[in-house]
PDB file of N, CA and C in Angstrom:
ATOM      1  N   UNK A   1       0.821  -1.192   0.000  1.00  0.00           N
ATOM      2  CA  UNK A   1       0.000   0.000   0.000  1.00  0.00           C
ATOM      3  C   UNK A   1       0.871   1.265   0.000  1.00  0.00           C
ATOM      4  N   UNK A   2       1.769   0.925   0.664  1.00  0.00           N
ATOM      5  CA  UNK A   2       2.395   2.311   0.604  1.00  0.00           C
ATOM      6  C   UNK A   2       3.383   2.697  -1.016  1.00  0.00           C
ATOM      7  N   UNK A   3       3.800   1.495  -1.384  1.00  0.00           N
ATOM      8  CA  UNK A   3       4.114   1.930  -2.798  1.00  0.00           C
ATOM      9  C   UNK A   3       3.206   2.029  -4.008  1.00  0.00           C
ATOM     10  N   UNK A   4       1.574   2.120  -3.641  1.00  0.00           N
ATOM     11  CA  UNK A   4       0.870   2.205  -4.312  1.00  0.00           C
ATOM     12  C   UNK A   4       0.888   3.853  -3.985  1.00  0.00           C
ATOM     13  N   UNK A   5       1.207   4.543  -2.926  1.00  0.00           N
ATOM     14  CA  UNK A   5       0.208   5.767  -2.269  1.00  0.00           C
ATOM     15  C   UNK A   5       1.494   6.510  -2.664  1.00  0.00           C
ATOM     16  N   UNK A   6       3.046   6.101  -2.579  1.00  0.00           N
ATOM     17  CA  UNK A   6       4.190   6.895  -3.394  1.00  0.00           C
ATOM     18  C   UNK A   6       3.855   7.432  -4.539  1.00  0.00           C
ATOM     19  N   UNK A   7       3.065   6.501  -5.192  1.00  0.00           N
ATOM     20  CA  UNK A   7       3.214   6.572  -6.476  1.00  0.00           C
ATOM     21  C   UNK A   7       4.428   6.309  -7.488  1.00  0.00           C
ATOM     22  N   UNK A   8       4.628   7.649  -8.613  1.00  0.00           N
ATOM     23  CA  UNK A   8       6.452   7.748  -9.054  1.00  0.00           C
ATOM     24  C   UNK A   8       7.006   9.173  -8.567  1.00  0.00           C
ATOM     25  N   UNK A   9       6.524   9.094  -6.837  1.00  0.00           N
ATOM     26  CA  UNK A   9       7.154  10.656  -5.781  1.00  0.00           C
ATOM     27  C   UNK A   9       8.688   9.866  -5.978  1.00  0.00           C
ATOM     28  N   UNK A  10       9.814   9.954  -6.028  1.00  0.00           N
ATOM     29  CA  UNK A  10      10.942   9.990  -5.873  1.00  0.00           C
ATOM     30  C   UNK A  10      11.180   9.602  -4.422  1.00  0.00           C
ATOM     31  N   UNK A  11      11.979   8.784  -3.601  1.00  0.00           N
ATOM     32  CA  UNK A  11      12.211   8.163  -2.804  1.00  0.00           C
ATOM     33  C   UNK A  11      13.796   7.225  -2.818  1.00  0.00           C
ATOM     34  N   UNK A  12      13.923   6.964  -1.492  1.00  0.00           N
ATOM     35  CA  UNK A  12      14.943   5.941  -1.262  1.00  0.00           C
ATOM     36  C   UNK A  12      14.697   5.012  -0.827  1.00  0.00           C
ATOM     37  N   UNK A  13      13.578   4.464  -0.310  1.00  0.00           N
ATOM     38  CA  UNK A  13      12.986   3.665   0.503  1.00  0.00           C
ATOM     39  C   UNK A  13      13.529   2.155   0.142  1.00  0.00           C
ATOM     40  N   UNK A  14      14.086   1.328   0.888  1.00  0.00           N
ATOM     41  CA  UNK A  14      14.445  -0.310   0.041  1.00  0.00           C
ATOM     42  C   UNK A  14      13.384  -0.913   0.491  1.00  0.00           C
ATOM     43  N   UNK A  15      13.409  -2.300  -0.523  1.00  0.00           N
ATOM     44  CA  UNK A  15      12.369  -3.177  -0.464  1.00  0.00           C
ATOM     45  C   UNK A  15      11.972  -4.051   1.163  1.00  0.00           C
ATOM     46  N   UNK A  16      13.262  -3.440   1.584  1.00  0.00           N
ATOM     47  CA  UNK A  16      13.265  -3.739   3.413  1.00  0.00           C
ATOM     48  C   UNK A  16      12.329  -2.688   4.374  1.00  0.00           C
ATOM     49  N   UNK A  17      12.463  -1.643   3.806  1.00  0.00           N
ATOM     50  CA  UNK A  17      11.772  -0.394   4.619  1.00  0.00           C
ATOM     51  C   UNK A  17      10.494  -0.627   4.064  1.00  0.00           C
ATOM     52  N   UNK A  18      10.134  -1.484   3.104  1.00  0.00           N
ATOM     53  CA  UNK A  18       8.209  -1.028   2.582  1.00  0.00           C
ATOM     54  C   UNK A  18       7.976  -2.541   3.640  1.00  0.00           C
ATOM     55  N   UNK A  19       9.225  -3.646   3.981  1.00  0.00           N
ATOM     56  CA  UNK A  19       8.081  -4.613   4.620  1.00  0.00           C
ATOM     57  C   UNK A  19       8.065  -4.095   5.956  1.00  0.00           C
ATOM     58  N   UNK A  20       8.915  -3.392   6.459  1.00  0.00           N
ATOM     59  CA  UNK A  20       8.720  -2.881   7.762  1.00  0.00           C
ATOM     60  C   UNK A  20       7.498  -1.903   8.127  1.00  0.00           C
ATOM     61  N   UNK A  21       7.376  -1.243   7.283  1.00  0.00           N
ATOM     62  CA  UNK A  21       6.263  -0.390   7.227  1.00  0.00           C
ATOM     63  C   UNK A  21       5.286  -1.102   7.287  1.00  0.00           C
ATOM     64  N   UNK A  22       4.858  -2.536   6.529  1.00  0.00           N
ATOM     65  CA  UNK A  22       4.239  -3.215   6.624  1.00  0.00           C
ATOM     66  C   UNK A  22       3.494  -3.502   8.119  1.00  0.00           C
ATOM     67  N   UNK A  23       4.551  -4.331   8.330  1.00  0.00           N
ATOM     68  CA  UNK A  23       4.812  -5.303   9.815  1.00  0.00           C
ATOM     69  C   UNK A  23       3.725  -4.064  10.379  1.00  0.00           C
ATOM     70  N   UNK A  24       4.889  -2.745  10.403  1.00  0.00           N
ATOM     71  CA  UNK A  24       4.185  -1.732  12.047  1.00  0.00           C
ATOM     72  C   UNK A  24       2.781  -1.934  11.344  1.00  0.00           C
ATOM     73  N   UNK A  25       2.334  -1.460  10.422  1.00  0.00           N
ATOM     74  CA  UNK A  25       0.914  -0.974  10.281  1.00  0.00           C
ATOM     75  C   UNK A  25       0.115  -1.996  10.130  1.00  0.00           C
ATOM     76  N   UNK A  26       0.507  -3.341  10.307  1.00  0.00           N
ATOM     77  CA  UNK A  26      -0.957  -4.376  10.371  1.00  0.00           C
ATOM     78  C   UNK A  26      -2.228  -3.986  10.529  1.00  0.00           C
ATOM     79  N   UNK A  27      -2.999  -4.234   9.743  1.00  0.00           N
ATOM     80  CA  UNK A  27      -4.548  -3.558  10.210  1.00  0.00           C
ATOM     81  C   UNK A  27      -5.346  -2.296   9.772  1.00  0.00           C
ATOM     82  N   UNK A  28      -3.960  -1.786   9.439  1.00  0.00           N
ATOM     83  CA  UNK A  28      -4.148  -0.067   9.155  1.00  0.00           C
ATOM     84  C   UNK A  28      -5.185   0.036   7.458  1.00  0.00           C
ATOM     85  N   UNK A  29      -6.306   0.497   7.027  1.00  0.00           N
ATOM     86  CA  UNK A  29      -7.191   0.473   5.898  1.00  0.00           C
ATOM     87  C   UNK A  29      -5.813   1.145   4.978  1.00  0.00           C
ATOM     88  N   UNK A  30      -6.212   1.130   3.887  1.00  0.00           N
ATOM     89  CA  UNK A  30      -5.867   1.821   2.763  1.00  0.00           C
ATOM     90  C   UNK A  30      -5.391   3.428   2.972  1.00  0.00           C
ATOM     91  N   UNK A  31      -7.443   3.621   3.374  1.00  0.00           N
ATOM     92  CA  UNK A  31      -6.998   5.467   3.512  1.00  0.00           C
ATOM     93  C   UNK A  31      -6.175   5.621   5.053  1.00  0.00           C
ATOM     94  N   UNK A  32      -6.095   4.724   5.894  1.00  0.00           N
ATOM     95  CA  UNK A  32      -4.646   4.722   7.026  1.00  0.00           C
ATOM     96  C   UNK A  32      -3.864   5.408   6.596  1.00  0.00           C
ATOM     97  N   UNK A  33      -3.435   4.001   5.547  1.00  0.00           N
ATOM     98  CA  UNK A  33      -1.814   4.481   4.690  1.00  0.00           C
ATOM     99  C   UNK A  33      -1.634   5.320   4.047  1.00  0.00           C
ATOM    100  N   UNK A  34      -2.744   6.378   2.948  1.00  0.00           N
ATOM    101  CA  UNK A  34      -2.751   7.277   2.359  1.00  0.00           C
ATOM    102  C   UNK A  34      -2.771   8.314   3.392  1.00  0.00           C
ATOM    103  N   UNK A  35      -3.239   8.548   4.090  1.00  0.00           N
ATOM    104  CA  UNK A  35      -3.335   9.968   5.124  1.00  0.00           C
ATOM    105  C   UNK A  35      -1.418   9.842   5.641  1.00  0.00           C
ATOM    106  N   UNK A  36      -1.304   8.812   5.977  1.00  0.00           N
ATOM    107  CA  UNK A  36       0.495   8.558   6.617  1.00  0.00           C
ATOM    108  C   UNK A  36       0.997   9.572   5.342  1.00  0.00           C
ATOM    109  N   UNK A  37       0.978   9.062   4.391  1.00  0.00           N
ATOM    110  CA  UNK A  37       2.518   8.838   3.342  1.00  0.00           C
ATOM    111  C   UNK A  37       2.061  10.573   2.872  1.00  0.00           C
ATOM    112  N   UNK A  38       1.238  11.036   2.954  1.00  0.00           N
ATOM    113  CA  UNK A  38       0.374  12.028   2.545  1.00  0.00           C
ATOM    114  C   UNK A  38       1.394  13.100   3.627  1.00  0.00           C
ATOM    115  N   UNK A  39       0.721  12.610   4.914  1.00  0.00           N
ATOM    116  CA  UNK A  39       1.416  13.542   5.884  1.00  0.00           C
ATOM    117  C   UNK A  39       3.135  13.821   5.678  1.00  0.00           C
ATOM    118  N   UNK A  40       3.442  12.392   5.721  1.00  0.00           N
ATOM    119  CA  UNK A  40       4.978  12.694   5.440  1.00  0.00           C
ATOM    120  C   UNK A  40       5.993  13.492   4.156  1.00  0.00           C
ATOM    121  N   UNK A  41       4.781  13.235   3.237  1.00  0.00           N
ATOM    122  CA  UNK A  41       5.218  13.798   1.554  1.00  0.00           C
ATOM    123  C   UNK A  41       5.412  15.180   2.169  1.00  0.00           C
ATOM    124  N   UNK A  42       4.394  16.047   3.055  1.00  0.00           N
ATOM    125  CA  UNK A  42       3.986  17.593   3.290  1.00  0.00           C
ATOM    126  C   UNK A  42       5.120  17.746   4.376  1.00  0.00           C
ATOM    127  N   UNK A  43       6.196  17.088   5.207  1.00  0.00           N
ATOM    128  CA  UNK A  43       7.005  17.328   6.187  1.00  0.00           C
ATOM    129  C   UNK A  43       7.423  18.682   5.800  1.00  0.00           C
ATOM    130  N   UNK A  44       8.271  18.470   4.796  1.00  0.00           N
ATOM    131  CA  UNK A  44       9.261  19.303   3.821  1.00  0.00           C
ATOM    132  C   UNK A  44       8.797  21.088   3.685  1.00  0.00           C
ATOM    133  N   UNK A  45       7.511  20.500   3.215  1.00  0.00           N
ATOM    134  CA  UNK A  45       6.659  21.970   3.086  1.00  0.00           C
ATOM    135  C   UNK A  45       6.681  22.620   4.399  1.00  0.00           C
ATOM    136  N   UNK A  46       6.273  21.787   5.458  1.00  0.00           N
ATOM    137  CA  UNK A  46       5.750  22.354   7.046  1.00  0.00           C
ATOM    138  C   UNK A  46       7.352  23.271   7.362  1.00  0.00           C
ATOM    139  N   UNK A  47       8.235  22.252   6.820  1.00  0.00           N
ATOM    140  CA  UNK A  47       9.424  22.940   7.313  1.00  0.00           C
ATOM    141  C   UNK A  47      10.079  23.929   6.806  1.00  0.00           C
ATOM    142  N   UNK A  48       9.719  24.331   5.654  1.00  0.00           N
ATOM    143  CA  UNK A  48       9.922  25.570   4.854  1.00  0.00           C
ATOM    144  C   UNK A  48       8.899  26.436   5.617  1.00  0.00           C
ATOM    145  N   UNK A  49       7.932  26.562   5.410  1.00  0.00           N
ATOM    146  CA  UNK A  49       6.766  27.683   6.279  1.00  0.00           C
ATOM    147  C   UNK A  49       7.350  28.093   7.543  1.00  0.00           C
ATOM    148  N   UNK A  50       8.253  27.175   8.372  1.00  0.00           N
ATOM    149  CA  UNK A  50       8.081  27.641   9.690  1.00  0.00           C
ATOM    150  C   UNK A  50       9.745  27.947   9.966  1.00  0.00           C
ATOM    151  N   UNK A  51      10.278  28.150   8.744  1.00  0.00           N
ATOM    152  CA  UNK A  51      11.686  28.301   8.983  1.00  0.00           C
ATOM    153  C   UNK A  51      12.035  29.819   8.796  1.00  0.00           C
ATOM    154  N   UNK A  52      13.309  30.061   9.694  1.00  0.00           N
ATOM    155  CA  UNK A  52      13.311  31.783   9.495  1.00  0.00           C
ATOM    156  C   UNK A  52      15.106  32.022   9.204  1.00  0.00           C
ATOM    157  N   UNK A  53      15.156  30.966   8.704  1.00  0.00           N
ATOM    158  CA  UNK A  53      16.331  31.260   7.926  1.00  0.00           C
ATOM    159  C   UNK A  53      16.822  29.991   7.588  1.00  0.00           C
ATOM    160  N   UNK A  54      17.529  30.356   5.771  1.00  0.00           N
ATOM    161  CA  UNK A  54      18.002  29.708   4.862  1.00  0.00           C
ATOM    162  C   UNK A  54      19.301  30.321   4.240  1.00  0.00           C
ATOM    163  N   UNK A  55      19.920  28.956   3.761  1.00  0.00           N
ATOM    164  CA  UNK A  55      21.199  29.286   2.886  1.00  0.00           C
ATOM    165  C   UNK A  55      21.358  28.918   1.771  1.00  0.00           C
ATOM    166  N   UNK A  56      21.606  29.473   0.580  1.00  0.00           N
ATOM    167  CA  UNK A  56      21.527  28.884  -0.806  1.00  0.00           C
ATOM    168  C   UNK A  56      22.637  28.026  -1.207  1.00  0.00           C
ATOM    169  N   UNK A  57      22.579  26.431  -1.341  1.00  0.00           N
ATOM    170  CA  UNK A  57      23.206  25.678  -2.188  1.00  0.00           C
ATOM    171  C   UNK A  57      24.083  25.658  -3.699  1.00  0.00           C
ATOM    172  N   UNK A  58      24.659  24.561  -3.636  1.00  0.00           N
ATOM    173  CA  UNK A  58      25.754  25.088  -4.663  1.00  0.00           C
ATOM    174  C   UNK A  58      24.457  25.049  -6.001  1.00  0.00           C
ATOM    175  N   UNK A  59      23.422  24.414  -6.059  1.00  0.00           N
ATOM    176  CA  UNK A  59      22.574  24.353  -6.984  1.00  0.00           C
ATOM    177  C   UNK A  59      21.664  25.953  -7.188  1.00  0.00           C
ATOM    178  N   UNK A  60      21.996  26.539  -6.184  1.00  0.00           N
ATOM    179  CA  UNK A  60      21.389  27.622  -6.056  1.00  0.00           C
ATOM    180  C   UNK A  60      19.803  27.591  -6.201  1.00  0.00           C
ATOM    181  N   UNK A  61      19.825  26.789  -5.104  1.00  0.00           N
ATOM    182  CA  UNK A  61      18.340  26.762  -4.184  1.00  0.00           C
ATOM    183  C   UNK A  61      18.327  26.378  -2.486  1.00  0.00           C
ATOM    184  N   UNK A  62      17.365  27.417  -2.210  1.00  0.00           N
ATOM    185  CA  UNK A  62      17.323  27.715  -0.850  1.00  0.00           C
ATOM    186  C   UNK A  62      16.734  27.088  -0.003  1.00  0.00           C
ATOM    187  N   UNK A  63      17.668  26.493   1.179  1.00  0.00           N
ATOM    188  CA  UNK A  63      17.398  25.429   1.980  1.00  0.00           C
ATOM    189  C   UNK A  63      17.476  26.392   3.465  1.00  0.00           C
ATOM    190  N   UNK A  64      16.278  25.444   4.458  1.00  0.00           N
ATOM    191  CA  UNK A  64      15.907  26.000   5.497  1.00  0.00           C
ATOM    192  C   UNK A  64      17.127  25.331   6.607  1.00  0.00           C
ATOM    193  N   UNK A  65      17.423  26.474   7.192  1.00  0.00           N
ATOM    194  CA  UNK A  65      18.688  25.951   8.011  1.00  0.00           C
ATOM    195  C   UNK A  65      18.447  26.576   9.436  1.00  0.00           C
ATOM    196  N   UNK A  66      19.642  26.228  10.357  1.00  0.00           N
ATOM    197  CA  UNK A  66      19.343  27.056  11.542  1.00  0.00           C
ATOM    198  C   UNK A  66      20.081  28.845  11.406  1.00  0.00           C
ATOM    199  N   UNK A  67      20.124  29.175  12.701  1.00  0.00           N
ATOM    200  CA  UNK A  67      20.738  30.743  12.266  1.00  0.00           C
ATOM    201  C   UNK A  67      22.563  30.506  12.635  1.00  0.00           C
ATOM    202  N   UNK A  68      22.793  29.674  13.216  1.00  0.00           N
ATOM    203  CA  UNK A  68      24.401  28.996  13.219  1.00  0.00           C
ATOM    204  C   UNK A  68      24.769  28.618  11.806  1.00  0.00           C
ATOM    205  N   UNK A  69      24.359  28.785  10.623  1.00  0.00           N
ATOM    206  CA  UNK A  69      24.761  27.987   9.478  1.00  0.00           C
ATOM    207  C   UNK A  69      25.949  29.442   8.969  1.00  0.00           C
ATOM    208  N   UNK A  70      26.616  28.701   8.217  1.00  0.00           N
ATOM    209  CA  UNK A  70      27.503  29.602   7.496  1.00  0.00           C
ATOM    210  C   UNK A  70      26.844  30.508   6.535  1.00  0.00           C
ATOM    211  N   UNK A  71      26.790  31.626   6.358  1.00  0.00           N
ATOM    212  CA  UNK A  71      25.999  31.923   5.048  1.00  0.00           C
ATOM    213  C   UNK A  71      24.199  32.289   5.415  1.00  0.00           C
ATOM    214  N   UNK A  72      23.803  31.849   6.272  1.00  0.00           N
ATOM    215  CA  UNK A  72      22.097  31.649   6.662  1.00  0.00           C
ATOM    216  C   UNK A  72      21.904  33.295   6.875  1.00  0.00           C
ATOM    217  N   UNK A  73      20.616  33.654   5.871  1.00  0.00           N
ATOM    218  CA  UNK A  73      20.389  34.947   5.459  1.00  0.00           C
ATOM    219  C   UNK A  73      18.695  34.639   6.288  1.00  0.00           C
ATOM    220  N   UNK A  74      18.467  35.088   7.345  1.00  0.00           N
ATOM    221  CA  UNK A  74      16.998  35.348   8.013  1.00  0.00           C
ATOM    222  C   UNK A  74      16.269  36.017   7.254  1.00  0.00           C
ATOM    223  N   UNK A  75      14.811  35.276   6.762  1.00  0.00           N
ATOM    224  CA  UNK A  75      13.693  35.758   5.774  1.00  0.00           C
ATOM    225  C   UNK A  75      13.100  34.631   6.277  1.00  0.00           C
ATOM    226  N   UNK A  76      11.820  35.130   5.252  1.00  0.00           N
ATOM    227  CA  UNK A  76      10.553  34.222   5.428  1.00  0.00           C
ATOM    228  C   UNK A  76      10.374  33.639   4.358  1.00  0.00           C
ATOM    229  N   UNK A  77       9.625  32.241   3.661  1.00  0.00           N
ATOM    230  CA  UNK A  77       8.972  32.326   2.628  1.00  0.00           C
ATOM    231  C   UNK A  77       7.408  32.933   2.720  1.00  0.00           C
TER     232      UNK A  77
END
């Protein structure tokens, strides 16, 4: 279920981490697993919104860091 609810999201996950996921969630419905993988896809986002400072990468895109980082310019998105 859960590599149905990935979809083709980009991941590292091995074929060891989807049976573990398994195991914990015995029982858990479908929309269980979709609300999980759902929540976790949005981590990323939560952590951009609530971050108050970032430093731009050699790719030149801006990652949420603490205010100890080398370079970390305080803004909002």
């Amino acid at each position: 279920m859960f590599k149905v609810h990935l979809g083709d999201t980009p991941h590292n996950l091995a074929e060891s981490d989807f049976e573990h996921l398994a195991r914990k969630t015995e029982g858990f419905s479908g929309l269980d697993i979709s609300v999980c993988v759902k929540d976790v896809l949005f981590e990323p986002v939560r952590k951009t919104q609530d971050a108050m400072f970032f430093f731009r990468n050699p790719d030149d895109m801006w990652i949420p860091c603490g205010p100890k980082q080398q370079s970390a310019v305080q803004t909002t998105m």
